[in-house]
Structures are given as structure tokens and as C-alpha cells.
Protein backbone atom coordinates (compact mmCIF):
# COMPACT_ATOMS: atom_id res chain seq x y z
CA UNK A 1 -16.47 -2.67 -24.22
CA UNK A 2 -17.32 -3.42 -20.20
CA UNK A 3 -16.46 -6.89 -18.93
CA UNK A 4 -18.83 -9.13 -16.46
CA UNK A 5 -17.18 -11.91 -14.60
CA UNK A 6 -19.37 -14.17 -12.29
CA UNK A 7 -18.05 -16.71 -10.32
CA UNK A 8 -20.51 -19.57 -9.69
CA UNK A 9 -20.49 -22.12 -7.12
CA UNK A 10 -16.71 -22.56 -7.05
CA UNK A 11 -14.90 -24.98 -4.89
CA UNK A 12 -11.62 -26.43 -4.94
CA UNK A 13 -10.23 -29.76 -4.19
CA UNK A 14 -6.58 -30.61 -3.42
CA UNK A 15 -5.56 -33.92 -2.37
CA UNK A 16 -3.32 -34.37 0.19
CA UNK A 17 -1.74 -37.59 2.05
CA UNK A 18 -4.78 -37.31 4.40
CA UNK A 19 -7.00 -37.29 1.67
CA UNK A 20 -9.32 -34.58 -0.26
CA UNK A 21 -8.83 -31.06 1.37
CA UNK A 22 -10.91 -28.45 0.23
CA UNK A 23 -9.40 -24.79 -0.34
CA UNK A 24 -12.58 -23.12 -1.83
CA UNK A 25 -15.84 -24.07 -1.35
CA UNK A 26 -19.04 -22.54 -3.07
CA UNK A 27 -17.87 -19.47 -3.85
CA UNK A 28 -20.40 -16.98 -5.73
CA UNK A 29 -19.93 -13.91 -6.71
CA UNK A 30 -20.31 -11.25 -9.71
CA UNK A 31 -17.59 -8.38 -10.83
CA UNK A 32 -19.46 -5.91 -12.69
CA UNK A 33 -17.87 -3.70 -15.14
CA UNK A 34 -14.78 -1.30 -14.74
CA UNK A 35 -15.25 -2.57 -10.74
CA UNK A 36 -11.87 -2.17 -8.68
CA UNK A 37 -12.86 -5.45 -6.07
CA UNK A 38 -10.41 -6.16 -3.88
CA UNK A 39 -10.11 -10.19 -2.36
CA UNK A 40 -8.90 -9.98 1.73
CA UNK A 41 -8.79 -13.35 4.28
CA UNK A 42 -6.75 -15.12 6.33
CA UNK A 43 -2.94 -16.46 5.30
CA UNK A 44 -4.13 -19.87 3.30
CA UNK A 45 -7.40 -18.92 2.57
CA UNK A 46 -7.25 -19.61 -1.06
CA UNK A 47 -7.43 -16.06 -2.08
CA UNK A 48 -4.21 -16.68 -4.97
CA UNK A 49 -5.91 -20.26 -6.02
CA UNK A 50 -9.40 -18.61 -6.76
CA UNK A 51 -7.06 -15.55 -8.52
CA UNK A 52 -5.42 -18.29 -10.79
CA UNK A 53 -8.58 -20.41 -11.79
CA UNK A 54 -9.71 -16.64 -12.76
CA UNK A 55 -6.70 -16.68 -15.24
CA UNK A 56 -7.35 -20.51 -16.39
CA UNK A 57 -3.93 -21.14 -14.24
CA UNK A 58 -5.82 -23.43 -12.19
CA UNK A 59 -8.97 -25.52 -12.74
CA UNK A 60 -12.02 -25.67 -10.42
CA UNK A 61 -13.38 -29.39 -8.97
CA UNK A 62 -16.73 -27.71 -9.56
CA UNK A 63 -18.66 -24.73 -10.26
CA UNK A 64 -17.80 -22.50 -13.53
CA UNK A 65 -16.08 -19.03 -13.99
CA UNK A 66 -18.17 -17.16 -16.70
CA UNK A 67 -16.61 -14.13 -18.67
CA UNK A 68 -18.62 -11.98 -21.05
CA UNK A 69 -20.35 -15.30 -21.05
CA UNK A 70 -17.72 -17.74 -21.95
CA UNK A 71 -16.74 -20.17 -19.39
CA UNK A 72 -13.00 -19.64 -18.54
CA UNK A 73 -11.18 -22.84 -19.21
CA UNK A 74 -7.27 -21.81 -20.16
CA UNK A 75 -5.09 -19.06 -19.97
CA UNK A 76 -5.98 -16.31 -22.06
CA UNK A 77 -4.99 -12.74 -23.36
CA UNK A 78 -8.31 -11.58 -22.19
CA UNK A 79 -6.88 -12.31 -18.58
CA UNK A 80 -3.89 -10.20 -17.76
CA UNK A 81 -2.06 -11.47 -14.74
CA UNK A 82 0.32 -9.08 -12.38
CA UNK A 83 2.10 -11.07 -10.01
CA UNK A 84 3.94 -9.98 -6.43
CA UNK A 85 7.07 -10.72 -8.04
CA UNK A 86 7.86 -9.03 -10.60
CA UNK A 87 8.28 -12.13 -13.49
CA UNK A 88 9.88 -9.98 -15.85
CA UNK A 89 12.82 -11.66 -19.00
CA UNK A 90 16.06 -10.30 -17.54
CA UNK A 91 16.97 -10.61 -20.98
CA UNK A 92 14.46 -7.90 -22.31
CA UNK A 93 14.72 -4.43 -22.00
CA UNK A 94 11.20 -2.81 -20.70
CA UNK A 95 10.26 -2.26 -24.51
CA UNK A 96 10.76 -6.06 -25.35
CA UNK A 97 9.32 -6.89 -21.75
CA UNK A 98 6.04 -5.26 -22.81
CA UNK A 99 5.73 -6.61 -25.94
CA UNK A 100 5.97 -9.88 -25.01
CA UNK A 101 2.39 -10.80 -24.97
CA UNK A 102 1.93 -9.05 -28.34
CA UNK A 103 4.72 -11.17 -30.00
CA UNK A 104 2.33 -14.25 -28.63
CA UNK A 105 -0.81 -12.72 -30.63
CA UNK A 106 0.79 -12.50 -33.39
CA UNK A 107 0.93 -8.34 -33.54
CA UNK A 108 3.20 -6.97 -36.48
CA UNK A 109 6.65 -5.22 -35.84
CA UNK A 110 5.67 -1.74 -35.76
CA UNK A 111 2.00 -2.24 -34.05
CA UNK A 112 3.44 -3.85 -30.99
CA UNK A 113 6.09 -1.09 -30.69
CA UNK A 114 3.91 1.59 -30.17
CA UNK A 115 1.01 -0.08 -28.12
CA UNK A 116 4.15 -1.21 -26.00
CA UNK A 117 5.21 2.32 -25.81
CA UNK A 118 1.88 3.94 -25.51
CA UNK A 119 1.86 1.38 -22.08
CA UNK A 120 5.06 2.96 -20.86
CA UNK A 121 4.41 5.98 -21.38
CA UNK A 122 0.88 5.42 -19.31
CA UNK A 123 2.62 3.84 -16.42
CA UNK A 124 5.15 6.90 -16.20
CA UNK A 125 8.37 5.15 -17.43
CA UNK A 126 8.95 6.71 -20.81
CA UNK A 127 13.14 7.06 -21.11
CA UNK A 128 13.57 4.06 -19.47
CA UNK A 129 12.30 1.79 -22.86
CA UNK A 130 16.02 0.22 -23.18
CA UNK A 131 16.79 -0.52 -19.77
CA UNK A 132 16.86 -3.85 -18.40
CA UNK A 133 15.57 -4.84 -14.87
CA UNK A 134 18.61 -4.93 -13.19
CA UNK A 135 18.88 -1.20 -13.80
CA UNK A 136 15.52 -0.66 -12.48
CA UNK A 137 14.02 -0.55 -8.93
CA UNK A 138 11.27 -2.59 -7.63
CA UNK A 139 8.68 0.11 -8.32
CA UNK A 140 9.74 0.47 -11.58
CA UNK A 141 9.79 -3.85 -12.23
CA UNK A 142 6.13 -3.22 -11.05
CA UNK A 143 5.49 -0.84 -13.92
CA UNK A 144 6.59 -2.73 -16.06
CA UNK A 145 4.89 -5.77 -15.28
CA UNK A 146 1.18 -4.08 -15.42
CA UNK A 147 2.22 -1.85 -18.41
CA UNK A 148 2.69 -6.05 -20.14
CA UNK A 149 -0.27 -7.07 -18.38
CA UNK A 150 -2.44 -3.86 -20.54
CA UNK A 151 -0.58 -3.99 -23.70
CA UNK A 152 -2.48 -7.02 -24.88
CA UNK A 153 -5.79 -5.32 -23.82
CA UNK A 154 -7.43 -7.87 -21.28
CA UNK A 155 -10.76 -7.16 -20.44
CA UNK A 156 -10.04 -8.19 -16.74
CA UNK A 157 -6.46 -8.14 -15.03
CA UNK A 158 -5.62 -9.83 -11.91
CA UNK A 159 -3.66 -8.75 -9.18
CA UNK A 160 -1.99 -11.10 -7.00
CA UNK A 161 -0.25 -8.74 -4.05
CA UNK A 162 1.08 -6.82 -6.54
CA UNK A 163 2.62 -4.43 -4.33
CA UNK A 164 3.82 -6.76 -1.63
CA UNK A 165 7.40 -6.82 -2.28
CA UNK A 166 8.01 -2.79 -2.31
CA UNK A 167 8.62 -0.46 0.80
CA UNK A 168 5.74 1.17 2.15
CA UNK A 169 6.56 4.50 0.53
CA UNK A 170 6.90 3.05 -2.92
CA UNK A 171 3.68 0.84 -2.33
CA UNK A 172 1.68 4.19 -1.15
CA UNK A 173 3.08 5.74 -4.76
CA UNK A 174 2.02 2.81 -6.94
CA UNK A 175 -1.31 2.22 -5.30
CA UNK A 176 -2.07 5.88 -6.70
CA UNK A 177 -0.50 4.96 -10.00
CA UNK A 178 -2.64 2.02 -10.58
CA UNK A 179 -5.76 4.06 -9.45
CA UNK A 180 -4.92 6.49 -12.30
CA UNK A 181 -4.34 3.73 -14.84
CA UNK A 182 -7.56 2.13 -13.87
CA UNK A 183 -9.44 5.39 -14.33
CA UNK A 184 -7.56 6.15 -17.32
CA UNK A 185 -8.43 2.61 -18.91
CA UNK A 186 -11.59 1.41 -17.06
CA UNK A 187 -10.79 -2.23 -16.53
CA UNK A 188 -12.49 -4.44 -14.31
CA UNK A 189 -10.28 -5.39 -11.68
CA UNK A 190 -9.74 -8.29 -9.55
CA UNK A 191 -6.99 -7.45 -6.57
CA UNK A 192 -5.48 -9.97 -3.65
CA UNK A 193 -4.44 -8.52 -0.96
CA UNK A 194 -3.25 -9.02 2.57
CA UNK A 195 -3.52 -4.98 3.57
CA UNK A 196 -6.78 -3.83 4.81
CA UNK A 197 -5.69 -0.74 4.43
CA UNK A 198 -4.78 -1.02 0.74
CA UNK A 199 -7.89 -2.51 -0.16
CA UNK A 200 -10.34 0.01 1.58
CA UNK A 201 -7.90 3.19 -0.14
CA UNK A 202 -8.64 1.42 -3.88
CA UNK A 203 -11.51 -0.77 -3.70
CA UNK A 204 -15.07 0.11 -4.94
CA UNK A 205 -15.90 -3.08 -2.92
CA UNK A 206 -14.30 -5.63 -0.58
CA UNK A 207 -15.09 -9.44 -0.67
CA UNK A 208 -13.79 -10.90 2.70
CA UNK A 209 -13.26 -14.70 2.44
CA UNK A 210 -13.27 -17.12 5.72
CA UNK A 211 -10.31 -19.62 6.86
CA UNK A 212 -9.88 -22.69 4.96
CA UNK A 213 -11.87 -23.52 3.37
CA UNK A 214 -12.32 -20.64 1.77
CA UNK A 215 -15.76 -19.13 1.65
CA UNK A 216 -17.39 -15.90 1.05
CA UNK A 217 -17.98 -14.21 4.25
CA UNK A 218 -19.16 -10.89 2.88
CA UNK A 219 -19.04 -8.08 0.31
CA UNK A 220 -18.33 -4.80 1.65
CA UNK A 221 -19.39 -1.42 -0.44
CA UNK A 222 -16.55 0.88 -0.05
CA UNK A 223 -18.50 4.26 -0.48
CA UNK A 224 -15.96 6.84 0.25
CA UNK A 225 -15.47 9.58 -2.73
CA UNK A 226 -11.93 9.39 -4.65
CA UNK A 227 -9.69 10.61 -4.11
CA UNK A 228 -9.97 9.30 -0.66
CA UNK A 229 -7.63 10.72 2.79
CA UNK A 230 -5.96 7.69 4.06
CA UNK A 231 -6.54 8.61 7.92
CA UNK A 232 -9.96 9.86 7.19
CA UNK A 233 -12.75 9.36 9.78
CA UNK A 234 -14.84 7.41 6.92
CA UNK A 235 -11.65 5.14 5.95
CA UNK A 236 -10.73 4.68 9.14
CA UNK A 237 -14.21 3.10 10.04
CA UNK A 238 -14.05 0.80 6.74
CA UNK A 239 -10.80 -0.34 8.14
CA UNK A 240 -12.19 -1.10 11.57
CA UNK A 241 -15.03 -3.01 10.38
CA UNK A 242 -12.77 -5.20 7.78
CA UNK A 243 -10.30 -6.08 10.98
CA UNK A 244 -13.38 -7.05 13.20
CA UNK A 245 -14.51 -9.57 10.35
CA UNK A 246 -11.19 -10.76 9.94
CA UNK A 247 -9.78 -10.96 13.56
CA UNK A 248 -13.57 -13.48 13.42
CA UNK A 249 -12.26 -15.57 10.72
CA UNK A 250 -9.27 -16.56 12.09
CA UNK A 251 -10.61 -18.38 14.90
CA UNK A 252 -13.67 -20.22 13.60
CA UNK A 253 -14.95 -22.36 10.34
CA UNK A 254 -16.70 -21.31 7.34
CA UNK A 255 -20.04 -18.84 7.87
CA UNK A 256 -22.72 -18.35 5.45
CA UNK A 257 -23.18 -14.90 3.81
């Protein structure tokens, strides 16, 4: 089955010693199906708040967060969340890691074993089943953490800078990885980042949000073929045109699309 999400009208209060402070305001937009969309702004932009109200985390001061035409209100197994750090039970071994969200649902003994294998085996750590995260590298924590995130089958997962806490080398390696997964799976996806360059290399389209508060500024169309050349003339202008509309944001209030 594809997944729609539309986000209507959001905004987001906080209150503060000084008062109400807003950290999204109005924000509209619709994810269609098996979309890769990646989120980009300026540092306190609200970019991880909107992620979490996405994943019920968090609750909007108005507007409403529709998906498959259900209005998100909680935390949910249709929502699975992948987190910069890694989150994992230090306790578990990557099998029991995995499984973890299955044991929530309720899925039988020998069910959740081999969905939670058929996950590691997708995100290329087969072998490594009864290892614990100390014996793993951050790559590999990563893995794990989105091979969890599938294994209950969301119809949506969130990315929250997943690959922010890996060297570049690694980061360049799992941002293929996760491209492959998402072909191989066709989720809709819904990715922070703080890389221009990561979103225009997986993104079918960019949404670029303003300084706080956050706003939509635009939606970019990333129309480059897959698999795309990293310092390619057409990525390379993507890029360009993302910095210009950020280097804007940084110095002035919210726009209208």
C-alpha cells in the first residue's frame, strides 16, 4: 500500500519566560507516496519539532497532521523513527535490537525472528545478529537502528540527521545504503538534515524552511536521474541554489511561499 501524509496549517507554540514563542508557524505541505523529501533550514528552525509531531512525539498548538487520512495524535508503529544517535538497548544483541518493536505488537516468537532477520539481512549486516553495540561501529549502530525502524513495517519513517554522527566516508556509504533500502521497500520518507549536499544526492524534493519561526520557504524538485554523480554540473547547480535560499534565511524573518 502507498502512504499520503499532509501537513496542514501547523504551528507550534512554546512558552518561554518571555512569554509564547512560536517555533512553527503555518506550515502546509503534502508527502506523496514512496517520496524521499528531505527538510533543510537554519540551526533552530524547528526542523526536529515538526519531525516529532510527525511521529505523535510532540503535539501541534494548531493545525492537524493527516496520514492515510487519520489525524496523527500519538506515537505509532505506522511511524518509524531513526534518530542521529543511534538509541539502540546495549543490552540486546542486533537480533533482539530489531525485534524490539515487534515484541511491542505483540508478534509471535518465530514471526519476529525472521522479519527481524529478513531486516538485517536487507541492511547488509547478516553475521553480525548476536553482536552487541559495543562490538559494532557507528555505521553499523545506524543499520541497526533503520533495520528496527522497518521491521514493524511503518508506512512512513522519519529521519532525524540520521547520519550526523558518522565520518564523512561512512556517511557517503550509508546515504547509498538507505537509497537502496528505500528503492527496495518504497517507503515514503521524511529526512532532516543540515547537509545540502546530502539532501540534493537523495531527495526527490527539498522543502527549505525559514529562521524561527519556522515557515515554509519553498519546495524544490530535485530532477536529476539516480543514480546521481555527486560533483555533477546538474547537482552542483541544485546545491548552489539551496545555499542562496539559505544564506537568505539566515538574515531575515519569515517569507511567504
Amino acid at each position: 500500500m502507498n502512504h499520503k501524509l499532509e501537513i496542514r496549517n501547523l504551528t507550534k507554540m512554546f512558552s518561554t519566560e518571555e512569554g509564547e514563542m512560536a517555533a512553527l508557524e503555518d506550515i502546509s505541505i503534502e508527502v506523496t507516496p514512496a517520496e524521499f523529501l528531505c527538510i533543510i533550514g537554519p540551526s533552530g528552525c524547528g526542523k526536529t519539532t515538526l519531525l516529532r509531531m510527525v511521529a505523535g512525539l510532540d503535539h501541534p498548538s494548531s493545525g492537524k497532521i493527516i496520514l492515510d487520512g487519520k489525524e496523527v495524535k500519538r506515537p505509532s508503529p505506522d511511524r518509524g523513527m531513526v534518530f542521529q544517535e543511534f538509541s539502540l538497548f546495549p543490552w540486546r544483541t542486533v537480533l533482539k535490537n530489531v525485534e524490539f518493536g515487534l515484541e511491542i505488537k505483540g508478534v509471535g516468537d518465530k514471526a519476529r525472528r525472521e522479519i527481524a532477520e529478513k531486516y538485517i539481512e536487507l541492511v547488509g549486516l547478516q553475521g553480525f545478529e548476536n553482536h552487541y553495540p559495543y562490538e559494532l561501529s557507528g555505521g553499523m549502530k545506524q543499520r541497526v537502528a533503520i533495520a528496527r525502524a522497518l521491521a514493524t513495517e511503518p508506512a512512513i519513517l522519519l529521519m532525524d540527521e540520521p547520519f550526523g554522527s558518522v565520518d564523512a566516508q561512512t556517511r557517503n556509504i550509508l546515504q547509498e545504503e538507505l537509497l537502496r533500502i528505500w528503492k527496495r521497500t518504497e517507503k515514503t520518507i521524511l529526512f532532516v538534515t543540515h547537509s545540502v549536499d546530502e539532501a540534493v544526492y537523495l531527495a526527490d524534493r527539498v522543502a527549505v524552511m525559514s529562521s524561527r519561526p519556522g515557515c515554509l520557504v519553498k519546495c524544490l524538485d530535485i530532477d536529476i536521474p539516480r543514480p546521481r554523480k555527486r560533483t555533477s554540473v546538474e547537482v552542483n547547480e541544485f546545491r548552489e541554489k539551496l545555499l542562496m535560499l539559505l544564506s537568505l534565511e539566515r538574515s531575515k524573518a519569515c517569507i511567504s511561499v
